[in-house]
Protein backbone atom coordinates (compact mmCIF):
# COMPACT_ATOMS: atom_id res chain seq x y z
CA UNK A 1 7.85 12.37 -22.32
CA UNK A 2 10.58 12.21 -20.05
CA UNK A 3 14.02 12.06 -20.50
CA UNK A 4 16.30 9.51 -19.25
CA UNK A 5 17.83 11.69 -16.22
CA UNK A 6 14.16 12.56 -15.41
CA UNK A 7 12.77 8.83 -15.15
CA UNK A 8 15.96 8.17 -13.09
CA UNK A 9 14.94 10.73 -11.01
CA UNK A 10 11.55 9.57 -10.70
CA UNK A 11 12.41 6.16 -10.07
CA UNK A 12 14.77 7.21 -7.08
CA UNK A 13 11.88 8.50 -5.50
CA UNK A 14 10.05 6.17 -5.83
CA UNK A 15 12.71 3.30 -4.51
CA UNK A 16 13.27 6.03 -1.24
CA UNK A 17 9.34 5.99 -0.97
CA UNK A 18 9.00 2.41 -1.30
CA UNK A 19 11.95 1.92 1.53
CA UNK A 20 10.84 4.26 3.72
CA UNK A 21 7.12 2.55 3.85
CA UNK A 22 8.64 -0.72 4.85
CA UNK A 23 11.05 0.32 7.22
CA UNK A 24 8.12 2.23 9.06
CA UNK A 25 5.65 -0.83 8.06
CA UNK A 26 8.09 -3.80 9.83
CA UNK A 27 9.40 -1.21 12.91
CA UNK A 28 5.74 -0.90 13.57
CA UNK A 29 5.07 -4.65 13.11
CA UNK A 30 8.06 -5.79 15.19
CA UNK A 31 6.94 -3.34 17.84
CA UNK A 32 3.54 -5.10 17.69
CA UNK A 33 5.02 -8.31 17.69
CA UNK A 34 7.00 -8.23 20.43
CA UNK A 35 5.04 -5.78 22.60
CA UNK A 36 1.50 -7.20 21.89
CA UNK A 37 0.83 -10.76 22.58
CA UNK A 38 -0.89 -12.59 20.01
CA UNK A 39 -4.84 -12.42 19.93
CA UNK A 40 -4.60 -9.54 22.70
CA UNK A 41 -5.83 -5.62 22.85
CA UNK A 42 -4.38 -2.73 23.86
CA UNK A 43 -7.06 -0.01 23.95
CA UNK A 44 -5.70 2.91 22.55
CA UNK A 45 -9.38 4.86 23.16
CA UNK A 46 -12.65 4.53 22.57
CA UNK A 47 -12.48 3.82 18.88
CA UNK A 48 -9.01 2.62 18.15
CA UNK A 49 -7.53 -0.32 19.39
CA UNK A 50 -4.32 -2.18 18.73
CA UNK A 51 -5.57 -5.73 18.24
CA UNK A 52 -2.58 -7.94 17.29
CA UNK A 53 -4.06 -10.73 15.08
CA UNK A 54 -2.22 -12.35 12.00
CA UNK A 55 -3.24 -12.89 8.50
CA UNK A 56 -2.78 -16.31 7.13
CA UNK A 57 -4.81 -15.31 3.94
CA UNK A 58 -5.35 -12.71 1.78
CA UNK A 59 -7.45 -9.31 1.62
CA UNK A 60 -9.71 -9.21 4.14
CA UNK A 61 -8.60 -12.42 5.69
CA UNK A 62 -9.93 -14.06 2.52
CA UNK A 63 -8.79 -17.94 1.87
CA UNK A 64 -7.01 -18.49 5.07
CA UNK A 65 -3.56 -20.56 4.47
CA UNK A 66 -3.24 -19.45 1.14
CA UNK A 67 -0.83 -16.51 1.99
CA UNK A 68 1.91 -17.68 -0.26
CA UNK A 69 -0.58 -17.51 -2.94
CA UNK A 70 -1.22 -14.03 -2.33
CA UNK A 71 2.66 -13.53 -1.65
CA UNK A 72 3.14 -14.77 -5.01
CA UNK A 73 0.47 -12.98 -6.75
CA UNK A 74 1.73 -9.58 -4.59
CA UNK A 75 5.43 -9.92 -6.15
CA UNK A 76 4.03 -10.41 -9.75
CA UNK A 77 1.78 -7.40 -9.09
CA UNK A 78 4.73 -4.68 -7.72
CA UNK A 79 7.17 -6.15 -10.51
CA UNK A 80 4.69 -4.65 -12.75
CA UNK A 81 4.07 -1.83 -11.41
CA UNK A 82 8.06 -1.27 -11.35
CA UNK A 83 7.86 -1.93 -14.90
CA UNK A 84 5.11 0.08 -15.46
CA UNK A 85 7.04 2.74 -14.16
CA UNK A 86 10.23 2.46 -15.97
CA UNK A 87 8.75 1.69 -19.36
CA UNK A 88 6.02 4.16 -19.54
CA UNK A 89 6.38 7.03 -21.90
CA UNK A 90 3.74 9.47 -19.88
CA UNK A 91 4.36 8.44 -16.37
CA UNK A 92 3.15 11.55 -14.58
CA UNK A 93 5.14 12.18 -11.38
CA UNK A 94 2.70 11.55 -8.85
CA UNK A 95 2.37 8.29 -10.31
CA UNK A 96 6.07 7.91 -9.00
CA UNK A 97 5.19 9.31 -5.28
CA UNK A 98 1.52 7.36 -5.16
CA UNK A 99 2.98 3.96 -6.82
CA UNK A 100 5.50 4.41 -3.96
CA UNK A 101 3.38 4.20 -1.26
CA UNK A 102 0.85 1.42 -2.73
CA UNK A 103 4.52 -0.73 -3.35
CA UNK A 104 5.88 -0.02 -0.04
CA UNK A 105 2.69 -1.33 1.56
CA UNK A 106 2.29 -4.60 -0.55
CA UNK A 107 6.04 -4.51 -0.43
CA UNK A 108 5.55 -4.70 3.17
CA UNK A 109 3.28 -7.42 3.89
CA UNK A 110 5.07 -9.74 1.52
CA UNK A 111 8.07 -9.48 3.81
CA UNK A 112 6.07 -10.08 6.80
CA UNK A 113 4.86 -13.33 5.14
CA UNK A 114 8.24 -14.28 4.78
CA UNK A 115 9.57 -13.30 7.96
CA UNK A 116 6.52 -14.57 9.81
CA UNK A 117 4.40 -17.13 8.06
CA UNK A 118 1.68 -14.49 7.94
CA UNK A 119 0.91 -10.54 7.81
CA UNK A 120 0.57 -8.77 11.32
CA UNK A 121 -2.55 -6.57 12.00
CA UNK A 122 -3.37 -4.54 14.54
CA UNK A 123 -5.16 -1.58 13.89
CA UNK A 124 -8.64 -2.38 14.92
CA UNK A 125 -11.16 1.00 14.50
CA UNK A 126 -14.29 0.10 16.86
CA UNK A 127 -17.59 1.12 16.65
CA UNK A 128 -18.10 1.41 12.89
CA UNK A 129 -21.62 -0.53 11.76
CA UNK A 130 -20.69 -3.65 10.19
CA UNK A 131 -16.67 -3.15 10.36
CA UNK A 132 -14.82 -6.12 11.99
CA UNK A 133 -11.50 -5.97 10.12
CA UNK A 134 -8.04 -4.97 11.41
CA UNK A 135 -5.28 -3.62 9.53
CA UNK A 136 -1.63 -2.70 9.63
CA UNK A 137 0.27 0.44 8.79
CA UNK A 138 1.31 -1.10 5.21
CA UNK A 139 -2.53 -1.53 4.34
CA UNK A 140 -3.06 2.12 5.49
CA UNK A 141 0.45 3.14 3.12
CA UNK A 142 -1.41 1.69 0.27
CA UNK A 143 -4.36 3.60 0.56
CA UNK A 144 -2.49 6.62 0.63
CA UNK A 145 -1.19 5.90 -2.34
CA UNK A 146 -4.46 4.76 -4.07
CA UNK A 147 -6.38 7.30 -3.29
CA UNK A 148 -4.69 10.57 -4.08
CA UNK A 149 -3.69 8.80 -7.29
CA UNK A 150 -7.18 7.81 -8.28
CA UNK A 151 -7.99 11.50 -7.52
CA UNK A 152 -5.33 12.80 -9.60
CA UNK A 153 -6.12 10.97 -12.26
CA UNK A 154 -9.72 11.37 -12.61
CA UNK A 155 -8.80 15.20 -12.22
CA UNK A 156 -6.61 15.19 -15.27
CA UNK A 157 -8.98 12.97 -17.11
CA UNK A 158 -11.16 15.45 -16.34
CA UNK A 159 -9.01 19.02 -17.11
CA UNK A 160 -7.93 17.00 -20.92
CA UNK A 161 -11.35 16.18 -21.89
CA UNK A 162 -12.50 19.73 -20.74
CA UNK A 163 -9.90 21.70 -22.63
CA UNK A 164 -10.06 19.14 -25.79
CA UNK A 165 -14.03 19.85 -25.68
CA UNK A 166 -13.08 23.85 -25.95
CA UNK A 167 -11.03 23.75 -28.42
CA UNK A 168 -13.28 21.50 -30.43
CA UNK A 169 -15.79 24.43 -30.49
């Protein structure tokens, strides 16, 4: 368990995670905004191009107009996470640095909502069978969170069971 000076430690890495991801997220996006028109490509090469198309929906473009839906359910989702984070008694530390990224993302495209009306994507990855979605650089902080984190975890899981199992013998 941590001790108070430890969490606030933690948690200060976090916040600087979570502010540096959305100061690089909305430089990016402004850059694409006001470089980019709307509905327009830039081809970067062969594979990637910089598409600038907005998000009026959710994941995926899912339910298009319903962004504020999304921008509510988004703010109820990192408050938890925030809470999750300050309140847990076993909070490992790369849950601080991983959380930060996922929260800086989300944190991210909630602002652009705001500022906007919608998200701004523009990474668009050609050439993949069956891929037709484009991105931004807070959906790509996200998964840089989730998926070391999901790693770590499952690796722990995996260390705990194997030494409980030992010592069981």
């Amino acid at each position: 368990m941590l001790g108070v000076s430890d969490k606030l430690k933690h948690m200060l890495l976090f916040a600087i995670i979570v502010l540096a991801v959305v100061l690089l997220s909305q430089a990016i996006g402004y850059w694409v905004n006001t470089t980019i028109p709307r509905n327009s490509t830039i081809e970067v090469n062969s594979i990637i191009h910089f598409t600038h198309v907005r998000n009026f929906g959710g994941v995926f473009g899912l339910a298009q107009g319903m962004g504020w839906l999304f921008a509510l359910i988004s703010v109820a989702l990192l408050l938890a996470v925030a809470a999750y984070l300050w309140l847990g008694k076993s909070v490992q530390r790369y849950e601080y640095i991983c959380l930060g990224f996922v929260v800086g993302g989300g944190a991210s495209n909630i602002l652009d909502r705001f500022l906007y009306g919608s998200v701004i994507d523009f990474i668009d990855i050609q050439h993949i069978p069956y891929w037709n979605y484009v991105f931004n650089t807070a959906d790509v902080m996200v998964h840089v969170g989730i998926w070391p984190m999901l790693a770590l975890s499952l690796m722990q899981d995996w260390r705990r069971d194997g030494r409980q199992s030992l010592s069981d013998r």
